[in-house]
PDB file of N, CA and C in Angstrom:
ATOM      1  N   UNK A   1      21.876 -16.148 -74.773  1.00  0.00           N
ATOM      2  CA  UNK A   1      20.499 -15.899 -74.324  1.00  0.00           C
ATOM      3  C   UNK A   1      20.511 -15.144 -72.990  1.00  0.00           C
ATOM      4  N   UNK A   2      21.379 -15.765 -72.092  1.00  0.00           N
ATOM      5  CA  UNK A   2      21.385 -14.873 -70.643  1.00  0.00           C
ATOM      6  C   UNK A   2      21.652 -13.363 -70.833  1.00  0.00           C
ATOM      7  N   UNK A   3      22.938 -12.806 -72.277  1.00  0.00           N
ATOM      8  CA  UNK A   3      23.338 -12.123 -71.930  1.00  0.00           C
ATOM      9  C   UNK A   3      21.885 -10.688 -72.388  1.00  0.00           C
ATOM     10  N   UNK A   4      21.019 -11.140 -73.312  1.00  0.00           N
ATOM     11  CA  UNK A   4      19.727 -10.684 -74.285  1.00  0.00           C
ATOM     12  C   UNK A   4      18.948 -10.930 -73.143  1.00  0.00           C
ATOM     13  N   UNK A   5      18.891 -11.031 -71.750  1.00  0.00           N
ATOM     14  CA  UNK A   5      17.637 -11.038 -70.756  1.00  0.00           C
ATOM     15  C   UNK A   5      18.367  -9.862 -70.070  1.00  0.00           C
ATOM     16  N   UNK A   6      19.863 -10.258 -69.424  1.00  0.00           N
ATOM     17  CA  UNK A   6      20.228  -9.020 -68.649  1.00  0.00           C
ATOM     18  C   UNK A   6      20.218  -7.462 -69.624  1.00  0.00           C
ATOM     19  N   UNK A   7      20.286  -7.580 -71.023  1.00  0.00           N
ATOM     20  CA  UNK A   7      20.056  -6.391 -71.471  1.00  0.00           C
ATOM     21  C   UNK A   7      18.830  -6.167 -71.541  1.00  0.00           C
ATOM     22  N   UNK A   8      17.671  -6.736 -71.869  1.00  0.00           N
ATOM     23  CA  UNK A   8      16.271  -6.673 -71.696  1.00  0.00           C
ATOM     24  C   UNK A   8      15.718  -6.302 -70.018  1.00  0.00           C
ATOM     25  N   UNK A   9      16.536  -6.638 -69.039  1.00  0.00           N
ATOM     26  CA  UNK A   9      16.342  -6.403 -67.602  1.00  0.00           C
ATOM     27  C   UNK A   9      16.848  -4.663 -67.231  1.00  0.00           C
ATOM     28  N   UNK A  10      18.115  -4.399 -68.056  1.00  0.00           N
ATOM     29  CA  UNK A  10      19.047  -2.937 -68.004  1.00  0.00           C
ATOM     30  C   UNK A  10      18.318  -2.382 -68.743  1.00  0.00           C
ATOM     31  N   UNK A  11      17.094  -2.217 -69.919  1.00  0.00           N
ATOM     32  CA  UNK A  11      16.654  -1.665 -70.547  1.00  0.00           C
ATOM     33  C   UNK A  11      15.339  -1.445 -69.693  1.00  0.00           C
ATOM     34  N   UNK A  12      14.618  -1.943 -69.276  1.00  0.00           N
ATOM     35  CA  UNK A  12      13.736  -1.753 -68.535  1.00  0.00           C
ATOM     36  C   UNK A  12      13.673  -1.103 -67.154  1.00  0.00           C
ATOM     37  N   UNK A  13      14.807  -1.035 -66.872  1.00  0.00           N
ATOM     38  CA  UNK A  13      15.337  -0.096 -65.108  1.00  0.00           C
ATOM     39  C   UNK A  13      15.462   1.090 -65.669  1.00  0.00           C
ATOM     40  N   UNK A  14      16.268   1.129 -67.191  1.00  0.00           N
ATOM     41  CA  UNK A  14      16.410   2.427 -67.207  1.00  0.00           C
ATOM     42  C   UNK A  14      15.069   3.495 -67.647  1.00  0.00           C
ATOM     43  N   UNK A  15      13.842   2.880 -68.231  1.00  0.00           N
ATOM     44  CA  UNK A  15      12.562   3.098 -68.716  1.00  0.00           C
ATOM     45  C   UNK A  15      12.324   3.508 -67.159  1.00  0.00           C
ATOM     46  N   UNK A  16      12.219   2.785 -66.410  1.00  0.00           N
ATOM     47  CA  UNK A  16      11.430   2.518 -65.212  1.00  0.00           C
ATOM     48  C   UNK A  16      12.045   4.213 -64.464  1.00  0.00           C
ATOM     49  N   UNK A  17      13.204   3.919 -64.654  1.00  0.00           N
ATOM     50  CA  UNK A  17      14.148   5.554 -63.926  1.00  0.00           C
ATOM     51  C   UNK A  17      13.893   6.847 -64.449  1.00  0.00           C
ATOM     52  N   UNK A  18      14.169   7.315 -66.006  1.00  0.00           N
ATOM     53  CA  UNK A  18      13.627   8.198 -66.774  1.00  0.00           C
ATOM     54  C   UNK A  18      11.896   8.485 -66.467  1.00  0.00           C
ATOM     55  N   UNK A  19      11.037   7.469 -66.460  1.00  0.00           N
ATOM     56  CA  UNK A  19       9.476   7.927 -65.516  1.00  0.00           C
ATOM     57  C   UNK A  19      10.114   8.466 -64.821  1.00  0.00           C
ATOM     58  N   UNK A  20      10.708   7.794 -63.687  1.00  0.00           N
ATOM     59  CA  UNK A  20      10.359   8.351 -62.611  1.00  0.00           C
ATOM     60  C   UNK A  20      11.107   9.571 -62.530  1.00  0.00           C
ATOM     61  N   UNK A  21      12.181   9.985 -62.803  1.00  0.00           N
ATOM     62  CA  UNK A  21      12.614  11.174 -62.940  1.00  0.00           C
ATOM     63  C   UNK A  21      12.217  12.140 -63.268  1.00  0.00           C
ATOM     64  N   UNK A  22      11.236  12.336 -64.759  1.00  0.00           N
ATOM     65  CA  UNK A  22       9.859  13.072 -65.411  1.00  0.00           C
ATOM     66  C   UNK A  22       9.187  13.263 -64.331  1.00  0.00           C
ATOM     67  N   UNK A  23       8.898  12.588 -63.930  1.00  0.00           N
ATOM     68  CA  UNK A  23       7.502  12.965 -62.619  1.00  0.00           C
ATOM     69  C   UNK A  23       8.098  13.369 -61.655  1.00  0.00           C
ATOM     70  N   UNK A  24       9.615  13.607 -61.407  1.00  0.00           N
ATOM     71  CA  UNK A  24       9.885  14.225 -60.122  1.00  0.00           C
ATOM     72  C   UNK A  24      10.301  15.487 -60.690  1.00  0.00           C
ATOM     73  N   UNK A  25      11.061  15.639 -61.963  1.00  0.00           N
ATOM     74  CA  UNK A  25      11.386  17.389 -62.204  1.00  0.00           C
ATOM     75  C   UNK A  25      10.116  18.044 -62.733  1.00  0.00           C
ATOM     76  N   UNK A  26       8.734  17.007 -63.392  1.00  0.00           N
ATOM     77  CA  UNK A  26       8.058  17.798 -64.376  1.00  0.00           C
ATOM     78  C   UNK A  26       6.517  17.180 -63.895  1.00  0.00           C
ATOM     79  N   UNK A  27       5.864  17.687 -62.313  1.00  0.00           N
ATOM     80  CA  UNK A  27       4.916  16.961 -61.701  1.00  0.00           C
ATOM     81  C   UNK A  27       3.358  17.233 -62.764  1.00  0.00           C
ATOM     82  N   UNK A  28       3.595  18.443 -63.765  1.00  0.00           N
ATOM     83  CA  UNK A  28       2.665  18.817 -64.348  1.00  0.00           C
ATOM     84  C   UNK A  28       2.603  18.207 -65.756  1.00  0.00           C
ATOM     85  N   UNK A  29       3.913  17.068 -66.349  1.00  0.00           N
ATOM     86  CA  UNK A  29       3.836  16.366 -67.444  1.00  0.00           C
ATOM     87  C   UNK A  29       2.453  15.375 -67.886  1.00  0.00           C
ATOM     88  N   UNK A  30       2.437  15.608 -68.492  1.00  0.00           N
ATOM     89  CA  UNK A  30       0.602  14.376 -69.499  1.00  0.00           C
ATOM     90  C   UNK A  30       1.037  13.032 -68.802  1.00  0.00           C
ATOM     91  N   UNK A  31       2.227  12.389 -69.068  1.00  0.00           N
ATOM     92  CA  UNK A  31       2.236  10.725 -68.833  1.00  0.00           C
ATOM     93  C   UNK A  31       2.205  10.700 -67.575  1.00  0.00           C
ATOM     94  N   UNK A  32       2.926  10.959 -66.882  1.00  0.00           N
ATOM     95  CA  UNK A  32       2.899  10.813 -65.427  1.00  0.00           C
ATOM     96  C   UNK A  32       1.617  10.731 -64.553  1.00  0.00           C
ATOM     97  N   UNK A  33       0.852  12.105 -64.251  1.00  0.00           N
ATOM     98  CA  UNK A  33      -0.216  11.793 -63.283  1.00  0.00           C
ATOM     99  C   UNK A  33      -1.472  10.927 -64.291  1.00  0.00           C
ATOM    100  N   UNK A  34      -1.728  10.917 -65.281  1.00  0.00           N
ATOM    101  CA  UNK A  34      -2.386   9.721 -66.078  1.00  0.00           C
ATOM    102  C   UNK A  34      -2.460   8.600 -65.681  1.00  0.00           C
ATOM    103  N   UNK A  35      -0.955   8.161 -65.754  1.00  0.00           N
ATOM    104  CA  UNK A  35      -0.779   6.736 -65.551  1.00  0.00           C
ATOM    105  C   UNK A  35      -0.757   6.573 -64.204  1.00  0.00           C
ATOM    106  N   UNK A  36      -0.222   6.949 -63.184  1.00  0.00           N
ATOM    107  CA  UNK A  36      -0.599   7.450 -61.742  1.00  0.00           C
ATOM    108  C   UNK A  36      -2.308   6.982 -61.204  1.00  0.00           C
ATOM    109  N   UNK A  37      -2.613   7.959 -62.017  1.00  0.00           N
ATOM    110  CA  UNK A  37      -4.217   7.656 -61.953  1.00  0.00           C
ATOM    111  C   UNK A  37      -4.826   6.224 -61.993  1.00  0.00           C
ATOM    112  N   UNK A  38      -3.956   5.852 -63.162  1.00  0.00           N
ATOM    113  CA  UNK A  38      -4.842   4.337 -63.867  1.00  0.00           C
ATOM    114  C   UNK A  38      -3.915   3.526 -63.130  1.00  0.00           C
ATOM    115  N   UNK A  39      -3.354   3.698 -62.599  1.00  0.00           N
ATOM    116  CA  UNK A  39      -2.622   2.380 -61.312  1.00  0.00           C
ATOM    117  C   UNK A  39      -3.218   2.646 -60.090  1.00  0.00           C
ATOM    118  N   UNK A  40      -3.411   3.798 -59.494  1.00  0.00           N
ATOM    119  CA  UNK A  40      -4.022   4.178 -58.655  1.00  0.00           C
ATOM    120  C   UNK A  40      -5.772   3.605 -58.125  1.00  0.00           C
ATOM    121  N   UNK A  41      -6.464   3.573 -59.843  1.00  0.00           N
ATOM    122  CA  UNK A  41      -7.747   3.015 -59.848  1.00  0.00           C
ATOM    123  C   UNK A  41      -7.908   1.605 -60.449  1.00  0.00           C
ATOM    124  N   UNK A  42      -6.471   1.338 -60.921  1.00  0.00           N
ATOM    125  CA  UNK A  42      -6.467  -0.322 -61.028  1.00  0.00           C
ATOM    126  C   UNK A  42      -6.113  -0.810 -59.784  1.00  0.00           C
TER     127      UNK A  42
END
């Protein structure tokens, strides 16, 4: 079970990294300033 959380934890950093990488080479991509937005106004 521990070892199915730390891969569920490594799967999610790497989600979390790939964003953020998109939005730093590609500032004009759809997902990025969207979701930006809706965190921004949440």
């Amino acid at each position: 079970m521990i070892a199915s959380m730390i891969c569920g934890l490594l799967m999610s950093l790497l989600i979390i990294l790939s964003f953020s990488i998109m939005q730093d080479k590609k500032p004009h991509f759809r997902i990025g300033p969207s979701m930006q937005k809706n965190l921004l106004s949440d």
